[in-house]
Protein backbone atom coordinates (compact mmCIF):
# COMPACT_ATOMS: atom_id res chain seq x y z
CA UNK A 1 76.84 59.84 319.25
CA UNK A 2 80.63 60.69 318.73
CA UNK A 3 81.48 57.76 316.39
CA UNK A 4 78.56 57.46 313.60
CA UNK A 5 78.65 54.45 311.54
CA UNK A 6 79.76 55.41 307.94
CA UNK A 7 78.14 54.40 305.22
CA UNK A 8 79.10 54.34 301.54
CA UNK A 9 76.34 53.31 298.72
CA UNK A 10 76.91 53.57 294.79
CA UNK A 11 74.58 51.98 291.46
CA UNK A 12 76.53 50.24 289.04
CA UNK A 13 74.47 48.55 286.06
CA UNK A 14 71.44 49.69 287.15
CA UNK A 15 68.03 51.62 287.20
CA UNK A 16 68.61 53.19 290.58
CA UNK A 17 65.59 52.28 292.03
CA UNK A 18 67.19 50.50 294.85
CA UNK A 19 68.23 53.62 296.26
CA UNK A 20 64.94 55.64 295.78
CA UNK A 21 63.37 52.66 297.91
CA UNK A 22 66.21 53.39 300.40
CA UNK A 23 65.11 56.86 299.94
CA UNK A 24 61.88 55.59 300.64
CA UNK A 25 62.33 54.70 304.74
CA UNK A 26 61.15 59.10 305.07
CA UNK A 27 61.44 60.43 307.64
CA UNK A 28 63.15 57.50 308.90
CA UNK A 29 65.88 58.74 307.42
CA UNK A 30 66.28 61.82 310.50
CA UNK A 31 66.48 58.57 312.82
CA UNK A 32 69.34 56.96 310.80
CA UNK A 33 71.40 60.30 310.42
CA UNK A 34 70.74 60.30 314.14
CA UNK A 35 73.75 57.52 313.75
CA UNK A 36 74.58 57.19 310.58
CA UNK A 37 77.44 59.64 308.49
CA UNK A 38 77.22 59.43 304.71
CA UNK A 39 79.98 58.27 303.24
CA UNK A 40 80.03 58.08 298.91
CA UNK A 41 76.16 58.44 298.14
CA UNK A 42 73.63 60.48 296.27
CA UNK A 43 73.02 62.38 299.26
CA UNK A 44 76.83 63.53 299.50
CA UNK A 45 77.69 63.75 295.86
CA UNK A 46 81.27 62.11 297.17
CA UNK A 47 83.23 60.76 294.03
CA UNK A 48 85.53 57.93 296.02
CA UNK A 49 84.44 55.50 298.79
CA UNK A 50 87.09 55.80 301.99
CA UNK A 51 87.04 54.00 304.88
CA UNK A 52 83.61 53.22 305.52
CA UNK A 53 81.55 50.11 307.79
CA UNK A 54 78.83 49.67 305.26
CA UNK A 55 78.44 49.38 301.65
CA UNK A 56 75.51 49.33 299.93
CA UNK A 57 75.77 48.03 296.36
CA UNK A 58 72.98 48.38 293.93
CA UNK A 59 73.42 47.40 290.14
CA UNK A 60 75.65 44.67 288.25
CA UNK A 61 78.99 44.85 286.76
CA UNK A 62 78.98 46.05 282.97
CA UNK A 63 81.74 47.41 282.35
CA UNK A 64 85.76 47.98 283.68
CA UNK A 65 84.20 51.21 285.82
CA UNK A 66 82.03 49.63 287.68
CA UNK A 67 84.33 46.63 288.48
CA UNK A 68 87.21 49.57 289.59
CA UNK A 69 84.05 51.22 291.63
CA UNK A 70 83.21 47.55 293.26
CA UNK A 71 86.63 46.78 294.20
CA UNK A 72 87.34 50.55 295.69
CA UNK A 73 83.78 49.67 297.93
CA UNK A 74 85.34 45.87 298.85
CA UNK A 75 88.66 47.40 300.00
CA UNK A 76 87.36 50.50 301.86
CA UNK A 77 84.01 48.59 303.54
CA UNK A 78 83.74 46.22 306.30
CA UNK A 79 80.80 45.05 305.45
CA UNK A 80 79.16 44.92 302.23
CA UNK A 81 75.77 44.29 300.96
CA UNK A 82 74.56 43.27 297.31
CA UNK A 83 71.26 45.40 297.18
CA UNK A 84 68.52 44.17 294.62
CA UNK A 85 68.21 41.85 291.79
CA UNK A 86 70.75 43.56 289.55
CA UNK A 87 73.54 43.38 292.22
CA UNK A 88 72.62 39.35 293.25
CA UNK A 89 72.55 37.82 289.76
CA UNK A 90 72.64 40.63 286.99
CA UNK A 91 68.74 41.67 286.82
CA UNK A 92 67.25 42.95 283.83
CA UNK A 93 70.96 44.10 282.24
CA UNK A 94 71.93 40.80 282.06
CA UNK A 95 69.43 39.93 279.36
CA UNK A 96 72.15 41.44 277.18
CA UNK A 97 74.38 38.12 277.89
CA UNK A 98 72.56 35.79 275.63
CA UNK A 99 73.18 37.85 272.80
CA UNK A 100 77.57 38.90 271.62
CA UNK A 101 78.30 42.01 272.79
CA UNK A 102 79.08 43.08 269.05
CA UNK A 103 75.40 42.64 268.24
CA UNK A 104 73.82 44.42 270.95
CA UNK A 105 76.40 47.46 269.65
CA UNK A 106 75.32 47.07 265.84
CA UNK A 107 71.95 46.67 267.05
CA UNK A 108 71.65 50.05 269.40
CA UNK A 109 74.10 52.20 267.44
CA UNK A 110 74.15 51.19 263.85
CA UNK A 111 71.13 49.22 262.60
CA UNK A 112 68.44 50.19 265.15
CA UNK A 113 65.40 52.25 264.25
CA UNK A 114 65.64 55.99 264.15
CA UNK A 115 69.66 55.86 264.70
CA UNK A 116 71.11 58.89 262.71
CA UNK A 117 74.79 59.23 261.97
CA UNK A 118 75.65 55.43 263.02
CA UNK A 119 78.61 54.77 264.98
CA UNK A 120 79.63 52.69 267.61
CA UNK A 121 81.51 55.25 271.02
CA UNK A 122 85.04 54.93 270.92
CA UNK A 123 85.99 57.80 273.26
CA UNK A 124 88.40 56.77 276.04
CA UNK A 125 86.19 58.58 278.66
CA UNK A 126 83.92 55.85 278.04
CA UNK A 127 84.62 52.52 280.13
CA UNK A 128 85.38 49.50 278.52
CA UNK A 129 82.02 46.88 278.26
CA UNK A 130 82.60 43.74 279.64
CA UNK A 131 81.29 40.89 277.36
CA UNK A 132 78.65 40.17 279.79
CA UNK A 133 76.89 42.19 282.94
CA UNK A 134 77.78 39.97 286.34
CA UNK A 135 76.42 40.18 289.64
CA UNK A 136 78.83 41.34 292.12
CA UNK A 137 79.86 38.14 293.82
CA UNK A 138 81.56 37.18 290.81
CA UNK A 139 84.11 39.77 291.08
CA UNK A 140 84.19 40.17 295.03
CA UNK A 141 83.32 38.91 298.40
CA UNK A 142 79.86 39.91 299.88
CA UNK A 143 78.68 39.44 303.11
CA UNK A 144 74.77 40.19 302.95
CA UNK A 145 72.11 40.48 300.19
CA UNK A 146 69.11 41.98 300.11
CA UNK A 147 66.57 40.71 297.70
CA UNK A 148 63.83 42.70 296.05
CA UNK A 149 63.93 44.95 292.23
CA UNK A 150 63.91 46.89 294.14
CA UNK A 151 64.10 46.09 298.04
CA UNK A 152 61.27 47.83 299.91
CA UNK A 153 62.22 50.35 302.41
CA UNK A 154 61.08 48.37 305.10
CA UNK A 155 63.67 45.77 304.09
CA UNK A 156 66.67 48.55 304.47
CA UNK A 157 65.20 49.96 307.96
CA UNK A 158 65.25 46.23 309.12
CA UNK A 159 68.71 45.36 307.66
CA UNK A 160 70.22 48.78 308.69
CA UNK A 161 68.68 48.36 312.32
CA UNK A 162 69.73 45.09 312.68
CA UNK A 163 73.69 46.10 312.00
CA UNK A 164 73.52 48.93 313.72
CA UNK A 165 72.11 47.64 316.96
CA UNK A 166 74.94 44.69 316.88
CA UNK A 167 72.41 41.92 315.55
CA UNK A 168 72.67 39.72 313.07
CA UNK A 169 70.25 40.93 310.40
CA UNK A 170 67.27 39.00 309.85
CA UNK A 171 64.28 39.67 307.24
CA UNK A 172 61.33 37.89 308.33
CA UNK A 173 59.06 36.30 305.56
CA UNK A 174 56.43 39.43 305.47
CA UNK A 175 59.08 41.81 304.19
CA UNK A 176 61.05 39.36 301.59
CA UNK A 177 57.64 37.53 299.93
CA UNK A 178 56.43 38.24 296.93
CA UNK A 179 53.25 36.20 296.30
């Protein structure tokens, strides 16, 4: 096929285990390459998302990285796609937004058990923390989640499939449930 589909993916604020699920389709993955080009991704080790159809997005927004990251992936992707829990409403690193930023600092750097030398990062190679983690939809327009922590790999085959072969993609109850 002379013009692949390119697709970018990236983790923000999260545990990366949306993409080891996507890892997870095997050797499903020799079909999608079949049609598929890697854009930004683990696979490719590419640090900036160009021009690209698809964008996966796993993780939430923590800090001013990931929201420079998220809007690089919104302005370079046709289509892009909130992967997990994390992405859709903040997952398990928004439990931080109950509690002020400044304590969950004190707490991990300065008054937690077993913390030597106590001192909050100030580098400026670190990115600035936002007050609180946000899914992605707060900071820019998605067109397609996929629910799960973390989505099974038979819920990316079926999205992926469905794009690629021009449908509209549909996850039938059997792959979404979790009862």
């Amino acid at each position: 096929m002379a013009n692949k589909i390119r697709v970018a993916t990236t983790s923000l604020a999260g545990c990366f285990g949306c993409h080891m699920s996507f890892l997870d389709i095997d050797e499903r993955m020799l079909q999608l390459v079949e049609v598929v080009e890697f854009d930004r991704s683990p696979i490719t080790d590419i640090e900036h998302c160009t021009n690209c159809d698809i964008g996966l997005i796993e993780g939430g927004v923590c800090n001013s990285e990931n929201v420079h990251v998220l809007r690089e992936f919104r302005n370079n992707c046709k289509i892009l796609v909130a992967v997990g829990a994390c992405a859709i409403n903040g997952g398990l690193p928004a439990m931080r937004n109950h509690i002020p930023l400044e304590e969950c600092l004190n707490e991990a750097y300065l008054d937690g058990i077993g913390v030597e030398n106590p001192q909050i990062p100030s580098d400026i190679e670190l990115p600035l923390l936002l007050n609180q983690v946000h899914p992605i939809h707060e900071i820019v327009k998605i067109d397609y989640y996929l629910p799960g922590c973390p989505p099974s790999a038979d819920v990316f085959w079926k999205f992926l499939t469905d794009l690629i072969e021009g449908r509209e993609p549909s996850l039938p109850y059997e792959l979404v449930h979790y009862d």
